[in-house]
Protein backbone atom coordinates (compact mmCIF):
# COMPACT_ATOMS: atom_id res chain seq x y z
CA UNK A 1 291.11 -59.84 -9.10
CA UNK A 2 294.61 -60.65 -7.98
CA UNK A 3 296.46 -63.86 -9.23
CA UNK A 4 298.87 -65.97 -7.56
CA UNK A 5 301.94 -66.84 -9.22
CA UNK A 6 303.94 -69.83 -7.50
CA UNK A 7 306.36 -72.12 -8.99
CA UNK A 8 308.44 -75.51 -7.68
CA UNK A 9 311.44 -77.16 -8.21
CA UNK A 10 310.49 -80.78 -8.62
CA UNK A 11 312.98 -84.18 -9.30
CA UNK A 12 310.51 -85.69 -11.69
CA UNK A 13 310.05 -86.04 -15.03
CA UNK A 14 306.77 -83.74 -17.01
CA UNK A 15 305.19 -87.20 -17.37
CA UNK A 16 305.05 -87.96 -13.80
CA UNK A 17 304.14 -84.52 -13.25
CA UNK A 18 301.29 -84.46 -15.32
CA UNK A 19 300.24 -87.95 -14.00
CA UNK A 20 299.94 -86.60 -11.06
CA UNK A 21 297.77 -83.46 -11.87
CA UNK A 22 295.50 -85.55 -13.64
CA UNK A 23 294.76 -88.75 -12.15
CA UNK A 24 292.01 -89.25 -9.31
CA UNK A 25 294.43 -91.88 -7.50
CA UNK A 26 297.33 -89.81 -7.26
CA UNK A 27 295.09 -86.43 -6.43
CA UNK A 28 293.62 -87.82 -4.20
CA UNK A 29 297.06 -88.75 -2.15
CA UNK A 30 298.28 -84.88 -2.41
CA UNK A 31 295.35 -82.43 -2.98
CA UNK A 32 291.90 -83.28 -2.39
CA UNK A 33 289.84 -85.91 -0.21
CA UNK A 34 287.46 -86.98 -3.45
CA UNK A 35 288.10 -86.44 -6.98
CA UNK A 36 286.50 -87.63 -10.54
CA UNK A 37 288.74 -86.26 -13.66
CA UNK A 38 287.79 -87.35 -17.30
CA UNK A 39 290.30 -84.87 -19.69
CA UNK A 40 287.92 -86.22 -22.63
CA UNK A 41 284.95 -84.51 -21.22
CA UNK A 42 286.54 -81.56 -20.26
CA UNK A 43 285.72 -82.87 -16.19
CA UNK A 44 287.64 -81.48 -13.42
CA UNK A 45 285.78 -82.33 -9.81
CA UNK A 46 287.29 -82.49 -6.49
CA UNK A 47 285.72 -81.85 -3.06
CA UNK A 48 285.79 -83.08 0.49
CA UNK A 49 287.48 -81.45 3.86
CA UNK A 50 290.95 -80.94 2.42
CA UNK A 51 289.62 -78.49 0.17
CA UNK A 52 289.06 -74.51 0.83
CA UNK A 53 285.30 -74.38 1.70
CA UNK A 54 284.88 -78.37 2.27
CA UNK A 55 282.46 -78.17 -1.12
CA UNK A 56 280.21 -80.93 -1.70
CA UNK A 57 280.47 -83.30 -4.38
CA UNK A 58 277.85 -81.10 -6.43
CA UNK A 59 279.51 -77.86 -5.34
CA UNK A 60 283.07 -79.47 -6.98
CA UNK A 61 282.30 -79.80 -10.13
CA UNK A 62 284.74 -77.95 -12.24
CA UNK A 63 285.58 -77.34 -16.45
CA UNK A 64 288.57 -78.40 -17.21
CA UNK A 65 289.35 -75.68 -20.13
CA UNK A 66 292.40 -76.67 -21.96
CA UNK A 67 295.03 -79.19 -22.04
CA UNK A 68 298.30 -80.08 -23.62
CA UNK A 69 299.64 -83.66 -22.27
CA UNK A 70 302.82 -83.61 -19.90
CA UNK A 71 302.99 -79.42 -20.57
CA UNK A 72 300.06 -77.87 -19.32
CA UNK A 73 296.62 -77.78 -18.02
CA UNK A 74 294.27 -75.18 -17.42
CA UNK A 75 290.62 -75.61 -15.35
CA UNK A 76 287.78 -73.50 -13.83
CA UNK A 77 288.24 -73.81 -10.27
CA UNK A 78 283.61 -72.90 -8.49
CA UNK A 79 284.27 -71.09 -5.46
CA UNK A 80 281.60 -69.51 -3.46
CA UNK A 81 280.10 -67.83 -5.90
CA UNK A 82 283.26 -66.62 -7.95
CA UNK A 83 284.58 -68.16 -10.77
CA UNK A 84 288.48 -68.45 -10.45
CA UNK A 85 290.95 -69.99 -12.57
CA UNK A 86 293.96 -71.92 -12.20
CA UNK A 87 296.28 -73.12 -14.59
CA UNK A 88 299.51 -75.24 -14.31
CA UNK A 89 302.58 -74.88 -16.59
CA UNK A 90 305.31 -78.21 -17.09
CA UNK A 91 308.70 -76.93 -18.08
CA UNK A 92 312.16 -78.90 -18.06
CA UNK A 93 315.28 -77.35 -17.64
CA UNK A 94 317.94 -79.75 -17.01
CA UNK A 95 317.57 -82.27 -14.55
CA UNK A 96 314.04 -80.35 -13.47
CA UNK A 97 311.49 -79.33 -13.89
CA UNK A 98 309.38 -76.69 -13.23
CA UNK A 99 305.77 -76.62 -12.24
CA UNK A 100 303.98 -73.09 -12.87
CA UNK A 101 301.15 -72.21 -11.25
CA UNK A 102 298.50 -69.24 -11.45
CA UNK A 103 295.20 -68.63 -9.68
CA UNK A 104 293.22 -65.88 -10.00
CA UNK A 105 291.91 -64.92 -6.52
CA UNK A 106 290.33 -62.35 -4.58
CA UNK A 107 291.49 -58.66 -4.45
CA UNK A 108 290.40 -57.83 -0.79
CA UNK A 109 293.47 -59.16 1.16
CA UNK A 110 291.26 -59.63 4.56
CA UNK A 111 288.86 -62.25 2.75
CA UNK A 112 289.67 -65.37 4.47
CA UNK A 113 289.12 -67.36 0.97
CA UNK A 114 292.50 -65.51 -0.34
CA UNK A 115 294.15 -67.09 2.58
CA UNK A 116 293.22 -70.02 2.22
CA UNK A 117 294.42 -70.55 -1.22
CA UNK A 118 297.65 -68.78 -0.77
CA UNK A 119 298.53 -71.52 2.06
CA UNK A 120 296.60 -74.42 0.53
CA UNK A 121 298.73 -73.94 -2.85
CA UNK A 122 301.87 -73.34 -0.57
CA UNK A 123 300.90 -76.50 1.45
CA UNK A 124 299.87 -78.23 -1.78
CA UNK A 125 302.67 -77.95 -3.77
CA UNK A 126 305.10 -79.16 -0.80
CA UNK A 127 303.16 -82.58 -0.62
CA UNK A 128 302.84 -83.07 -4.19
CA UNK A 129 306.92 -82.71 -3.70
CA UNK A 130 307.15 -85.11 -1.21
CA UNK A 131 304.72 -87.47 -2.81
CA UNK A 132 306.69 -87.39 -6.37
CA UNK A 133 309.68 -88.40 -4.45
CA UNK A 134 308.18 -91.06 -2.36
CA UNK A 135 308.40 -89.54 1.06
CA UNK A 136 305.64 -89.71 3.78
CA UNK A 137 302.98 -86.50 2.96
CA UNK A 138 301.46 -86.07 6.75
CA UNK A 139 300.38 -82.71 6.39
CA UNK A 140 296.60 -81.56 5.00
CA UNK A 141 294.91 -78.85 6.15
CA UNK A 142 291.30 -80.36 6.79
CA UNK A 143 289.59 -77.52 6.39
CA UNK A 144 286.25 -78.93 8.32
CA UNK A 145 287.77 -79.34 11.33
CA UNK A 146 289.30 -75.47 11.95
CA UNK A 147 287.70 -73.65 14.92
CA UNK A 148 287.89 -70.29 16.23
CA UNK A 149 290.07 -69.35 19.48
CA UNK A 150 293.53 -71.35 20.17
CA UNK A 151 294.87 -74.13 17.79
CA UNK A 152 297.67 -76.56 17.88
CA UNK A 153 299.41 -78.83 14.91
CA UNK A 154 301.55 -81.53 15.38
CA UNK A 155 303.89 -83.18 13.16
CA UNK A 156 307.33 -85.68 13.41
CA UNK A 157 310.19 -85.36 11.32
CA UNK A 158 313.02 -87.43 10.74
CA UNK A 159 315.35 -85.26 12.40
CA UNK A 160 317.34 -85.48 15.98
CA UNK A 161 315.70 -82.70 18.48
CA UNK A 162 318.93 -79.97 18.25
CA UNK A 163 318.34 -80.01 14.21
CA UNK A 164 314.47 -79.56 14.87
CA UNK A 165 315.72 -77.01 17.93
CA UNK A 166 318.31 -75.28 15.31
CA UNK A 167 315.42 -74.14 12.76
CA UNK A 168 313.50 -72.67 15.16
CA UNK A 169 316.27 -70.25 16.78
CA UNK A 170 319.45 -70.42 13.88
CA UNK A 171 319.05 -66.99 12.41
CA UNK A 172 320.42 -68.90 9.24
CA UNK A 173 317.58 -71.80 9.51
CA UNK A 174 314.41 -69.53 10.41
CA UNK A 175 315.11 -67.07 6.79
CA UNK A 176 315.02 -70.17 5.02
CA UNK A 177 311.17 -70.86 5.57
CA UNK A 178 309.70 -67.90 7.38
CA UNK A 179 311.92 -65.02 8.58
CA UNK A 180 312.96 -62.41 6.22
CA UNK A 181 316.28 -60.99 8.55
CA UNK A 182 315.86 -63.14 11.57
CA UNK A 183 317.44 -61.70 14.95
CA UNK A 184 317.25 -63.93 17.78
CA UNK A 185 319.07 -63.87 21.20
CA UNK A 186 318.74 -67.25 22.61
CA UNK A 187 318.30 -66.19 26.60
CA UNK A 188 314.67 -65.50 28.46
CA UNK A 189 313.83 -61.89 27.96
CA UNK A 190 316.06 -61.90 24.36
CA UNK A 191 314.84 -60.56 21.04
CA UNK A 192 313.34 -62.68 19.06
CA UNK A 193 312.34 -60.88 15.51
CA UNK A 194 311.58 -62.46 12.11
CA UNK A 195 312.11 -58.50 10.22
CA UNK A 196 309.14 -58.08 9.24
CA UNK A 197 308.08 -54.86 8.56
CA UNK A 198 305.06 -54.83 11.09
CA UNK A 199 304.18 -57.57 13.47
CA UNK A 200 305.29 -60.93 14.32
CA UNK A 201 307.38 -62.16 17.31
CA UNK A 202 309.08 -59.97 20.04
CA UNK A 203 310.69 -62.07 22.37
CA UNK A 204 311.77 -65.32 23.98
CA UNK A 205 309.43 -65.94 27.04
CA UNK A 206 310.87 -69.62 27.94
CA UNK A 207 313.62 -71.80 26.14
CA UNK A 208 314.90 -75.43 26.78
CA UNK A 209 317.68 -76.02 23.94
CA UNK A 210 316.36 -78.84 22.09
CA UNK A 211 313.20 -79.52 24.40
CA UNK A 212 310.89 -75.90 24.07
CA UNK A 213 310.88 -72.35 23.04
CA UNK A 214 307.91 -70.02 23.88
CA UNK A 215 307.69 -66.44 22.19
CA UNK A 216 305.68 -63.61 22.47
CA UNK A 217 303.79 -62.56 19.89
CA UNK A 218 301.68 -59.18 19.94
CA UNK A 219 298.51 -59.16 17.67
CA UNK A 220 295.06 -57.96 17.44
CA UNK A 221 291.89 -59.01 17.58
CA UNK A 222 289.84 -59.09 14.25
CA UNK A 223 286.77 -57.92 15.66
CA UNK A 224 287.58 -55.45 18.39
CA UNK A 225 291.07 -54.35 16.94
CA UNK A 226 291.94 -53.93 20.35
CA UNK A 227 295.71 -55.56 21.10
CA UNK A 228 296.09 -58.82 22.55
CA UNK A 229 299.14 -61.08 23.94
CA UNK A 230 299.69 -64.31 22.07
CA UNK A 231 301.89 -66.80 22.66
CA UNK A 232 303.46 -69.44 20.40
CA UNK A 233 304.92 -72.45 22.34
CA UNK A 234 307.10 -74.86 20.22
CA UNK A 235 307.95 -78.58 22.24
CA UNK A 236 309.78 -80.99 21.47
CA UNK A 237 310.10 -84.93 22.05
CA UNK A 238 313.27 -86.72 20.54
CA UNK A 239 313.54 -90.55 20.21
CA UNK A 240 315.52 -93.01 17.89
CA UNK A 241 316.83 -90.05 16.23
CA UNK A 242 313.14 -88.06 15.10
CA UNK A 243 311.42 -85.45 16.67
CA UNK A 244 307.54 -84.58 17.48
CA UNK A 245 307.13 -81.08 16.83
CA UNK A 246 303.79 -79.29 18.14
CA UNK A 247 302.86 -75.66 18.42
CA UNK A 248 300.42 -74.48 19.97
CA UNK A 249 299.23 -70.30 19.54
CA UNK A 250 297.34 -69.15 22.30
CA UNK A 251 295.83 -66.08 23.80
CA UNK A 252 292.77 -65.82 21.53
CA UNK A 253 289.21 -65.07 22.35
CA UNK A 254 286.98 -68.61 22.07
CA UNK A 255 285.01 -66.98 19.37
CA UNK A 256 288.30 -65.15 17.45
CA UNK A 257 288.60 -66.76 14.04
CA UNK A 258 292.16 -67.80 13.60
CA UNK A 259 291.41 -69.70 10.40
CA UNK A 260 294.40 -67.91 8.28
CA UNK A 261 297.09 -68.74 11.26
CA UNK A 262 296.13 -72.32 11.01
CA UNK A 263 296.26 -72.95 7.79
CA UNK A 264 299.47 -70.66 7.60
CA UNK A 265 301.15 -72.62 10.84
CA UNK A 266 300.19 -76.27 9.08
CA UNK A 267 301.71 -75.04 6.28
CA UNK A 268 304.90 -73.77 7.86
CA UNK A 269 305.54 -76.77 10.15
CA UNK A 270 305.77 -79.02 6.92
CA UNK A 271 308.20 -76.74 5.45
CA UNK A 272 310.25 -77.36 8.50
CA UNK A 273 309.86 -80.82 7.57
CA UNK A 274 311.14 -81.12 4.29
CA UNK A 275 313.66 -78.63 5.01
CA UNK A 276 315.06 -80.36 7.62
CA UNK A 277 314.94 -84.15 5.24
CA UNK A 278 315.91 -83.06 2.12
CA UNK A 279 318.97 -80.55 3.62
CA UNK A 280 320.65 -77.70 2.10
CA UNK A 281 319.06 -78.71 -1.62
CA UNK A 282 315.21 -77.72 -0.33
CA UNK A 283 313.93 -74.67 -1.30
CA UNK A 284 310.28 -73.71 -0.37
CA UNK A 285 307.94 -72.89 -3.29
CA UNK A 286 308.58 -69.46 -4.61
CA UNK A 287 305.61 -66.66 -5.14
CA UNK A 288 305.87 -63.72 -7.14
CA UNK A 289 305.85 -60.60 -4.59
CA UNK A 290 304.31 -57.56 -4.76
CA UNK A 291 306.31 -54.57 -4.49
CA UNK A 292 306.08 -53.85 -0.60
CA UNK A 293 305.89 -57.11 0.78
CA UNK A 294 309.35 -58.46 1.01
CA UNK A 295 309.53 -58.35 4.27
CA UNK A 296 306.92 -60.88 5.25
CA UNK A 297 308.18 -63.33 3.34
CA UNK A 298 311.06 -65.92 3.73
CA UNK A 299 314.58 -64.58 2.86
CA UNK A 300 314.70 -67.83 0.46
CA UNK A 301 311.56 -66.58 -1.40
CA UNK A 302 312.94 -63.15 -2.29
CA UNK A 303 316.26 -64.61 -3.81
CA UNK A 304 314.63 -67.08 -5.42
CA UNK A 305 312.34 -63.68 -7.47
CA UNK A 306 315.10 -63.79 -9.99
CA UNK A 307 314.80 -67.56 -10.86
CA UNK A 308 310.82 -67.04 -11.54
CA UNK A 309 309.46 -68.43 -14.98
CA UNK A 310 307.12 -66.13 -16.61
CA UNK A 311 304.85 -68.17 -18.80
CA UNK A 312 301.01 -68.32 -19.33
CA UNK A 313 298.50 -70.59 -20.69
């Protein structure tokens, strides 16, 4: 088993927090579709098409296993067979406070369910950020709707169009939510490189300050591992001072499961978002790395190793 370790800065107090972690009317406005708690009988159920799997009502039945009001909580988390757990830690330092969470999860890193919690947590943890602070949450990943081939997300922010323009090509901007050493030269035909170690973007195929950017993006196909040319077009529409932002990532096979790029992409899109409303205070959530894998992660995350908490419940 591997386990996740991700933790948040939030602006709230560890009764809010826990509130929120344990009451079916606020779940149900952050995490899941449907959900039935009762902490006295050790209940723990949520379900529904925001959740990894889409689980039934039967299939989301969970045991809450410990809890210690406004500090921690601890449940069993069914998942296709595999038992997983998932605990959250409450810790106040100052004027925040800290929400810890671990989930065990699967070792292979090709099984599609460790993607999906990875980004669903990631995804997670960003709305139940924007919904402690009262800001719109537009972003879940309904996981009953994702089909194979090309995909497209949508989202506006509160932004003017050369802000929303500025995160997508500012080498400054694009390490704070997805590009480790960003290199970009902003002309047709000019690099265009998040520093990865392997893969991602190569170049600018089409850019319209403030209006599009299209990049190519060399991958390969999960079933024939033969390369193949994708494309990720980013569009913009300003007016009264916000900005629609869609992507679309083509170039994929009808029957090519992109499953892990969409929920990756949803969850990128809203970092964008509250990166772009809350300003130079936002930080993404940070995961612990894994020695190696640095580079695939935002520059943001990798500073922010040395402010992890290391606590378990």
């Amino acid at each position: 088993m591997k386990t996740l370790h991700i933790q948040i800065a939030l602006q709230a107090t560890p009764e809010r927090i826990f509130e929120a972690l344990t009451t079916a009317e606020h779940l149900e406005k952050w995490f899941a579709e449907k959900v039935d708690i009762a902490l006295s009988e050790n209940r723990y159920a949520f379900w529904g098409r925001f959740t990894p799997g889409t689980p039934t009502e039967e299939n989301g039945k969970h045991t809450l296993l410990s809890y210690e009001v406004n500090k921690s909580l601890k449940f069993q988390w069914h998942y296709d067979g595999v038992e997983t757990t998932v605990s959250f830690i409450i810790e106040q330092r100052g004027t925040t406070t800290y929400l810890l969470l671990t989930h065990d999860v699967m070792l292979n890193s090709h099984d599609i369910r460790q993607i999906y919690f990875a980004d669903f947590w990631f995804l997670s943890l960003e709305n139940l950020r924007r919904y402690l602070d009262g800001r719109e949450i537009v972003a879940r990943c309904d996981f009953s709707a994702i089909k194979p081939g090309n995909f497209s997300h949508m989202i506006d922010i509160d932004a003017p169009p050369e802000d929303v323009f500025g995160a997508l090509i500012r080498p400054d901007q694009l390490n704070r939510w997805i590009a480790s050493n960003a290199t970009v030269e902003p002309v047709v035909g000019g690099k265009y490189d998040y520093g990865w170690k392997t893969g991602g973007p190569v170049k600018i195929l089409e850019i319209k300050p403030n209006e599009k950017l299209t990049i190519a993006w060399p991958d390969t196909d999960p079933d024939s591992q033969q390369p193949i040319d994708t494309v990720v077009a980013w569009t913009l529409e300003g007016s009264g001072g916000k900005t629609r932002l869609t992507i679309v990532h083509s170039g994929f096979a009808p029957n090519t499961r992109t499953d892990g790029l969409q929920a990756g992409w949803l969850n990128f899109i809203n970092w964008i978002k509250s990166m772009l409303e809350y300003g130079s205070v936002w930080q993404p959530p940070y995961v612990r790395l894994s020695i190696g894998s640095e580079s695939y992660y935002a520059a943001s995350i990798v500073a922010g190793q040395v402010d992890l908490i290391t606590r378990e419940i």
